[in-house]
Protein backbone atom coordinates (compact mmCIF):
# COMPACT_ATOMS: atom_id res chain seq x y z
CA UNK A 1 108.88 104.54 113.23
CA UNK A 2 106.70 106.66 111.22
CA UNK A 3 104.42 105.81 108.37
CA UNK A 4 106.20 107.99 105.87
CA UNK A 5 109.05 107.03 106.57
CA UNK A 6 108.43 103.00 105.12
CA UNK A 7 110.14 102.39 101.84
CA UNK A 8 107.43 102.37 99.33
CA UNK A 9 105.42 101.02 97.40
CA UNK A 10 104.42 98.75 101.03
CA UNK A 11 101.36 96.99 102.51
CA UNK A 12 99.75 99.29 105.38
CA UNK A 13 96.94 98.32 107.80
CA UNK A 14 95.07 100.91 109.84
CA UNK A 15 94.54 99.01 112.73
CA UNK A 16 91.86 101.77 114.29
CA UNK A 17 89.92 100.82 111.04
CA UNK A 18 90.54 97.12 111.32
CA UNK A 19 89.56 96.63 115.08
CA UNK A 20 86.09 99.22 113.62
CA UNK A 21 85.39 96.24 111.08
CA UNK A 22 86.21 93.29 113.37
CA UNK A 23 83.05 95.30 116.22
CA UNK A 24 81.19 95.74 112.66
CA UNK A 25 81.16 92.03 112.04
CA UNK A 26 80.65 91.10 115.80
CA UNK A 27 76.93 93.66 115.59
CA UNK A 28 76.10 91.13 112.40
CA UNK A 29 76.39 88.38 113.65
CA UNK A 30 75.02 89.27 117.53
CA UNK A 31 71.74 87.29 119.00
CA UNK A 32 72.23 84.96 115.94
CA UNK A 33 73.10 81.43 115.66
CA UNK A 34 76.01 82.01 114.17
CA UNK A 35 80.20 82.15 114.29
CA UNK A 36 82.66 83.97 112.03
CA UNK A 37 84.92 81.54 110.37
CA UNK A 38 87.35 83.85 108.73
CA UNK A 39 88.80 82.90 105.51
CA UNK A 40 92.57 83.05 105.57
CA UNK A 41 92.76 83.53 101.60
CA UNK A 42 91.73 87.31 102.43
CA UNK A 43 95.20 87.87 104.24
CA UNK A 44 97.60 84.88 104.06
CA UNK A 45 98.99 85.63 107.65
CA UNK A 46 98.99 83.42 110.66
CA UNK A 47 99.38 86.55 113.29
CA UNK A 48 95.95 87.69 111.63
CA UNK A 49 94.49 84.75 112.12
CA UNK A 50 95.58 84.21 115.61
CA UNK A 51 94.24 87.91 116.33
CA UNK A 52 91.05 86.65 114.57
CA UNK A 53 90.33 83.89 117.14
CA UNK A 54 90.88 85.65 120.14
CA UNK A 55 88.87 88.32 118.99
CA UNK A 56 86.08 85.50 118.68
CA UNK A 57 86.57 83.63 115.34
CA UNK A 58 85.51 79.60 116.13
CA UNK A 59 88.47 78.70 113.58
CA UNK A 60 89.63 79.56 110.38
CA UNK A 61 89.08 78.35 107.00
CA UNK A 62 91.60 78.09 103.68
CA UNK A 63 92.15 77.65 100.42
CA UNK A 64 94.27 75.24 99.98
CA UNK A 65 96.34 72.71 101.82
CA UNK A 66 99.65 74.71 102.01
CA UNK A 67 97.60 77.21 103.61
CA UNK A 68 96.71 74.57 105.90
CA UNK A 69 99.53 74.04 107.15
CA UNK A 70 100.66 77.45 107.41
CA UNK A 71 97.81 77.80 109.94
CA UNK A 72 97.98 74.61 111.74
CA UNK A 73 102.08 74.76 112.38
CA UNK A 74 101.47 78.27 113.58
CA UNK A 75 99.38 76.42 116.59
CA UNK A 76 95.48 77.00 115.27
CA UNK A 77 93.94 73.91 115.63
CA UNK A 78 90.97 74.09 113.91
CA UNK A 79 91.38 74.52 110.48
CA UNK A 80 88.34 74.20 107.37
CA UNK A 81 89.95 73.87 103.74
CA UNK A 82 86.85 75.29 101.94
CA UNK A 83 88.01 73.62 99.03
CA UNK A 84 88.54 70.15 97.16
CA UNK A 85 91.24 67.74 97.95
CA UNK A 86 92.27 65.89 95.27
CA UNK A 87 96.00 64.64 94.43
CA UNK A 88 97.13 61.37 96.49
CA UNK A 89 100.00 63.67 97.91
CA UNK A 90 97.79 66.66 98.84
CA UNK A 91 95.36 63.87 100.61
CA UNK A 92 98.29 62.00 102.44
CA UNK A 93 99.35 65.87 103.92
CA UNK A 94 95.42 66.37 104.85
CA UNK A 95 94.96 63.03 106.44
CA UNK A 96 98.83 63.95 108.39
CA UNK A 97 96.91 67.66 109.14
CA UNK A 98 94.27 65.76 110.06
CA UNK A 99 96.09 63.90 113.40
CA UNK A 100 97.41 67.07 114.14
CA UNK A 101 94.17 69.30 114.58
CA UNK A 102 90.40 69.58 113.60
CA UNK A 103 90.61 69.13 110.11
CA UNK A 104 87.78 69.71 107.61
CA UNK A 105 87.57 69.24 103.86
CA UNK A 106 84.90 70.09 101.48
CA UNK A 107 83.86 66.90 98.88
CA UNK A 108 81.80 66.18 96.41
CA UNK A 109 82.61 63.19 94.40
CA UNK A 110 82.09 59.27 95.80
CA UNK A 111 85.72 58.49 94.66
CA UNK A 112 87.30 61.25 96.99
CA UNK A 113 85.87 60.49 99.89
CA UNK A 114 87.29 56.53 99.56
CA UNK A 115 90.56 58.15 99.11
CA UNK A 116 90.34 60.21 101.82
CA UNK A 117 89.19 57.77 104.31
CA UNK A 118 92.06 55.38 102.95
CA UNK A 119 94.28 57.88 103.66
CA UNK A 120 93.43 58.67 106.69
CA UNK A 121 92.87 55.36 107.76
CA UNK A 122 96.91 54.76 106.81
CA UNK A 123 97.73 58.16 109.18
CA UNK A 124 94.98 56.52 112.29
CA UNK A 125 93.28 59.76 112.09
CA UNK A 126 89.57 61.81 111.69
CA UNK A 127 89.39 64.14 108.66
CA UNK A 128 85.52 65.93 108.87
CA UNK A 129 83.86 66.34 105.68
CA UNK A 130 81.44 69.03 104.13
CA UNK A 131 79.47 67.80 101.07
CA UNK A 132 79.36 70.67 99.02
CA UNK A 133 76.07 71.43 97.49
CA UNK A 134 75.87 74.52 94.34
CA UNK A 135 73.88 76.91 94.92
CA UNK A 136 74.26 79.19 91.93
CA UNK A 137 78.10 79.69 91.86
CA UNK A 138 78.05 76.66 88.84
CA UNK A 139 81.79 75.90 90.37
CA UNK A 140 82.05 72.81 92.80
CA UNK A 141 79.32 70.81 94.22
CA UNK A 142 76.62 68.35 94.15
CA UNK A 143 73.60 69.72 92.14
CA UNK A 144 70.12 67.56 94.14
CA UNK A 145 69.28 66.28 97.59
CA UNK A 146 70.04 62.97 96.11
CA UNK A 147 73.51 62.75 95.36
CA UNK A 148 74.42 64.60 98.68
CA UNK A 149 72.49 62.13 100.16
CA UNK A 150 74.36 59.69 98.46
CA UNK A 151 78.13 61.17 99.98
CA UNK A 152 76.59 61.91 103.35
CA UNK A 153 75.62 58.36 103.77
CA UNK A 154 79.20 57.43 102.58
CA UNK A 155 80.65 59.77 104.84
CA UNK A 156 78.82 58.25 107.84
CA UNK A 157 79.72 54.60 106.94
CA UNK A 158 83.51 55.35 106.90
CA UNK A 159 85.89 54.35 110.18
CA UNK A 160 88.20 57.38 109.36
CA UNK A 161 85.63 60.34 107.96
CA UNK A 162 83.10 62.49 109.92
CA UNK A 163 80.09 64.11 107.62
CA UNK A 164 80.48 67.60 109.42
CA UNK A 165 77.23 69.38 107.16
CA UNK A 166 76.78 71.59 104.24
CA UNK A 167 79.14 73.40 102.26
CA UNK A 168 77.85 76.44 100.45
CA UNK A 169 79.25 79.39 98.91
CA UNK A 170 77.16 81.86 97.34
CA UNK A 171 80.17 83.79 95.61
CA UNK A 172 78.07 84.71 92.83
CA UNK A 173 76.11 87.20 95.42
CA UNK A 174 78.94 88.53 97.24
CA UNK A 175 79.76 91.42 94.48
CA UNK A 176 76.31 91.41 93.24
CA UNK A 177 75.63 95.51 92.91
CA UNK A 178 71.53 95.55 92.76
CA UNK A 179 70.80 95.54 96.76
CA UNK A 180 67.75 94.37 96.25
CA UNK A 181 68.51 91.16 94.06
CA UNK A 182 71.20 90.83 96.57
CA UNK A 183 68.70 90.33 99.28
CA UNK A 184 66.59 88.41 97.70
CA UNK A 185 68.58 85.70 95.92
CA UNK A 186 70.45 85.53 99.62
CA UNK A 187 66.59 84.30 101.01
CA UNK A 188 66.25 82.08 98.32
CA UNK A 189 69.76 80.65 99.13
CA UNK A 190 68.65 80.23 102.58
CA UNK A 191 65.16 78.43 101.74
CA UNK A 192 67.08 76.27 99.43
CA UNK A 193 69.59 74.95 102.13
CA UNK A 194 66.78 74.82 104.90
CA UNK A 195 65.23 72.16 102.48
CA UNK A 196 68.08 70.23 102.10
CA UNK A 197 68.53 70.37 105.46
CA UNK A 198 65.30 69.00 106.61
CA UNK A 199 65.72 66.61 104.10
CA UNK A 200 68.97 65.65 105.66
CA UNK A 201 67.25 65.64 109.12
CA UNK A 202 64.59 63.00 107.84
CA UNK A 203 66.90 60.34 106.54
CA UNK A 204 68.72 60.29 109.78
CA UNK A 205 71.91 62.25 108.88
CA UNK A 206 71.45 65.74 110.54
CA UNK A 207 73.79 68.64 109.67
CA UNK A 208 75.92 70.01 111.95
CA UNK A 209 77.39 72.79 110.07
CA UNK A 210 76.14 74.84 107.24
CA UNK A 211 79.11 76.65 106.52
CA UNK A 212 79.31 79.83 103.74
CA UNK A 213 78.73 82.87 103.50
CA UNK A 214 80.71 86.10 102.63
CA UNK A 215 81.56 90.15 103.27
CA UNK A 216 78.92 90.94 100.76
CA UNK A 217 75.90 88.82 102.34
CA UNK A 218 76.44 88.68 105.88
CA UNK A 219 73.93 91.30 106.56
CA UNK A 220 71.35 89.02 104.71
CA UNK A 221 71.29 86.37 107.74
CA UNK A 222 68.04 86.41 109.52
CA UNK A 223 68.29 85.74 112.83
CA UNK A 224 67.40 82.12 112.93
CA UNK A 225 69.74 81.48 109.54
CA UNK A 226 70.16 78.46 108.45
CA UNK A 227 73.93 78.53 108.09
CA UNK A 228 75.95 78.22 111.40
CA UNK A 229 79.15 79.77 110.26
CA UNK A 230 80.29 82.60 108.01
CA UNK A 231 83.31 82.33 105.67
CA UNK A 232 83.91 85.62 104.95
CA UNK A 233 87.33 87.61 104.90
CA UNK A 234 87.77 90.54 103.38
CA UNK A 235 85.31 92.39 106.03
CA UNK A 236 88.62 92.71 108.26
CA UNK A 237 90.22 95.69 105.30
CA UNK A 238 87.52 96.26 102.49
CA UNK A 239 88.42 97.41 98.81
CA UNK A 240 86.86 99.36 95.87
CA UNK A 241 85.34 96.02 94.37
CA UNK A 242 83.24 95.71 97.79
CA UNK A 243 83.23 99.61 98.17
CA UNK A 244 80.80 99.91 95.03
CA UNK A 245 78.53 98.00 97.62
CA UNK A 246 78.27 100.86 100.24
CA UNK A 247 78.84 98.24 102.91
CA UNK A 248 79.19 99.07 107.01
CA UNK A 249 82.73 98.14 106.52
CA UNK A 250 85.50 100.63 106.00
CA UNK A 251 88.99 100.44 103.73
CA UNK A 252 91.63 99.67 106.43
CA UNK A 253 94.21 98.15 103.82
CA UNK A 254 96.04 100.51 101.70
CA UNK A 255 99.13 100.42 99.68
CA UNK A 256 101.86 103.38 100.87
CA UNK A 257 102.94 105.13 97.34
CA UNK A 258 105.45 108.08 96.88
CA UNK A 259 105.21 110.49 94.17
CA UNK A 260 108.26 110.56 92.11
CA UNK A 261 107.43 112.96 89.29
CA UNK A 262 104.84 115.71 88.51
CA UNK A 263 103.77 117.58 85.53
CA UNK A 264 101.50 119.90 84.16
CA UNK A 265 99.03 116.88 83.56
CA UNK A 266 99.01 114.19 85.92
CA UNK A 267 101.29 112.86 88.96
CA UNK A 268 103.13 109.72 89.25
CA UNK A 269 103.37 107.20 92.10
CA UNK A 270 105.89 104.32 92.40
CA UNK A 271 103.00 101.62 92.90
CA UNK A 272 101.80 99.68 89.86
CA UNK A 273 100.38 96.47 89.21
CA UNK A 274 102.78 94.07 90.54
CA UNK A 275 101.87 95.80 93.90
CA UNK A 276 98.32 96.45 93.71
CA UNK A 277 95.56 94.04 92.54
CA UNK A 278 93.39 94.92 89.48
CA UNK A 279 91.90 92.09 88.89
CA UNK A 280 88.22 92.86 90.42
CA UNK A 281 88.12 96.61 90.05
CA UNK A 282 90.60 99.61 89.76
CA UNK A 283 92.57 101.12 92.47
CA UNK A 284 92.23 104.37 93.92
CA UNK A 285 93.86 107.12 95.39
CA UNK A 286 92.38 107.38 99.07
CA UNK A 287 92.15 111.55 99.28
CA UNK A 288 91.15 111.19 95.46
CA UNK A 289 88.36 109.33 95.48
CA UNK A 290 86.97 111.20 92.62
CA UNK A 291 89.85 110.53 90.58
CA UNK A 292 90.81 107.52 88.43
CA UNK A 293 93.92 105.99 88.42
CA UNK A 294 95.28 104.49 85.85
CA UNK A 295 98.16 101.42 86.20
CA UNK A 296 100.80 100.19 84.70
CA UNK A 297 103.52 97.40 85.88
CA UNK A 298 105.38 99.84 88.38
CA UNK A 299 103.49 103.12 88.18
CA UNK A 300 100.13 104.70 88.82
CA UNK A 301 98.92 107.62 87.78
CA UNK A 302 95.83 110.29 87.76
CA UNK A 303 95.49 113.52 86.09
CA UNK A 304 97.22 116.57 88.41
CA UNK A 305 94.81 117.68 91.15
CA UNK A 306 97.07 120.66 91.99
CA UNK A 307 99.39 121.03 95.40
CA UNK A 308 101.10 117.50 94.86
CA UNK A 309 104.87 117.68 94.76
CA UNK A 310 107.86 114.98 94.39
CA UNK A 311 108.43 112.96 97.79
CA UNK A 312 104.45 113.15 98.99
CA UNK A 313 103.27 110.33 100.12
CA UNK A 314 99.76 108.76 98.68
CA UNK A 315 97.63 106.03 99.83
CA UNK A 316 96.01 103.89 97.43
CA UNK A 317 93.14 101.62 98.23
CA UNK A 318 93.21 98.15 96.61
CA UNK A 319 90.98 97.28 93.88
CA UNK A 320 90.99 93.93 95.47
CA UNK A 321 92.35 93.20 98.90
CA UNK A 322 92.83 89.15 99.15
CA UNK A 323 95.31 89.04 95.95
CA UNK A 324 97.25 92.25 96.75
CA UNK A 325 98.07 90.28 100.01
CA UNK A 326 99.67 87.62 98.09
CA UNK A 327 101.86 90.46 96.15
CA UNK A 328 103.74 91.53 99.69
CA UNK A 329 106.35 89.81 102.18
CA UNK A 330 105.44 91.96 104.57
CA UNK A 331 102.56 93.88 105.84
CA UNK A 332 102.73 97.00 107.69
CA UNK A 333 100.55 97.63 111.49
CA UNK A 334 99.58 101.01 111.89
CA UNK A 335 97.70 103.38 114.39
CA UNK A 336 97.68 107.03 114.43
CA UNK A 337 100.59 107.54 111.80
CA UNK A 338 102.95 105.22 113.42
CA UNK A 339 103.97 101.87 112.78
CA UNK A 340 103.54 99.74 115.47
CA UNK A 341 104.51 96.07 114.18
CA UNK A 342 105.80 94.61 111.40
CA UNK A 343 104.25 90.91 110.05
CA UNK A 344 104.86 88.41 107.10
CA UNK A 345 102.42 87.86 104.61
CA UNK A 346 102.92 83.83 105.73
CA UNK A 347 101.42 82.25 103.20
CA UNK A 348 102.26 84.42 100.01
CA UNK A 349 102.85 82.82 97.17
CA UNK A 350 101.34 79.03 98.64
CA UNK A 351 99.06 78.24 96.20
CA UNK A 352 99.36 74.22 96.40
């Protein structure tokens, strides 16, 4: 089957492009102490994920504990929910998870961690725990030395819980535009962590992982970084929120439009909004780049660059990749014009 011939509006992804980013990420992280945990919010589908960890990925992390599940039913057994766990039922299903595979869980609150240890105590299984310590996202964490200190020792003095390391996200760099404070607030991020770290090291509770990270920051990892794995995800397909970055990554992910009317002024596709994400920057037309489009529900349109007629087929690059995954059953394999494989979007639409 041919590209053009999909029904559109449809999820499409290059795989030329995405096999390009996957080497991309590989020449990152190569001669450094580091492994590529991918984040499975970026694409919600288990055949991804399985492609990610044979091409090298150590496991995968998630948002949430659906997700979880998702992943570990599908056969990964290694599975980081980069996230809080915090309803009894959502702990029971980690601490089940958590007999079934490698399960990690990011904490930072005393009453938590008794509730997950209960709980897994109940199931006769090992849940691993990252304290999560902020480091300028103001979001979820512990805010000094001390009061991680305080879980990690907690951690360590449960029968059912393992303190796995650090958790920490520096979100609040990943978009950041200025390369420079980019850089920069990345090495203070790092000296910040090595600290705690060593601080860690001296009370007798070493870290094993320092797990964070992103797209946006990777490049920022000296050599002898103090994380030891890399959460990123949207690497793998790119979109015009991380294009205004002028990353070594390229847009692999589009969305397969049609136009179905033309005029005088501008030319109309049959993707809109509940198709395409908009929620960190605007879409755009792939051989438009120049040229903004402007949404609406089921329709996008720019103004009429000439030689565009009823039935031609467009490719529009996501303003954001991760939550135009969740708007698609299905996503699309393609290499030279041809579709090679079509895969569910697993996880769309888990958000429990």
């Amino acid at each position: 089957m041919i590209l053009d011939r999909i029904e559109t509006p449809a999820l499409v992804l290059d795989m030329d492009l995405f096999e390009e980013n996957v080497r991309t990420m590989k020449a990152f992280l190569e001669g450094k102490n580091l492994s590529i945990r991918p984040h499975y919010k970026s694409h919600k589908c288990t055949y991804i994920a399985h492609r990610q960890l044979s091409d090298g990925a150590k496991g995968i992390c998630c948002a949430k504990i659906s997700e979880a599940e998702d992943l570990v039913f599908s056969g990964i057994d290694d599975v980081l929910i980069a996230n809080q766990i915090i309803s009894p039922s959502k702990i029971a299903r980690a601490a089940y998870l958590a007999g079934c595979c490698r399960l990690t869980v990011c904490v930072d609150n005393a009453d938590n961690i008794a509730k997950l240890e209960a709980a897994a105590g109940f199931e006769g299984s090992v849940i691993h725990c990252l304290v999560e310590y902020e480091i300028g996202m103001n979001r979820c964490g512990v805010a000094t030395p001390e009061d991680f200190l305080a879980q990690a020792r907690q951690i360590a003095a449960s029968s059912h819980l393992v303190f796995e390391g650090i958790q920490a996200y520096a979100g609040h760099l990943s978009h950041e535009a200025d390369y420079e404070r980019r850089r920069i607030e990345s090495e203070k991020v790092e000296q910040r962590l090595r600290e705690l770290k060593e601080h860690l090291e001296r009370e007798g509770l070493p870290a094993r992982e320092v797990s964070g990270g992103s797209t946006g920051t990777v490049e920022f990892r000296p050599r002898d970084s103090v994380y030891t794995e890399i959460q990123a995800g949207s690497y793998l397909f790119m979109d015009n929120s991380y294009g205004k970055l002028n990353l070594k990554f390229k847009n692999a992910l589009f969305l397969a439009t049609q136009v179905i009317s033309v005029n005088s002024r501008q030319v109309i596709v049959d993707g809109g909004m509940k198709s395409i994400s908009v929620d960190q920057a605007a879409p755009s037309f792939r051989d438009y780049p120049g040229v903004p489009a402007k949404m609406s529900e089921e329709h996008a349109s720019m103004s009429n660059p000439g030689g565009l007629k009823i039935g031609d087929r467009l490719l529009m690059i996501p303003g954001h990749c991760c939550t135009t995954f969740n708007l698609h059953d299905f996503l699309y394999l393609v290499r030279n014009g041809k579709v090679i494989d079509r895969i569910p979007v697993t996880s769309r639409g888990k958000s429990i």
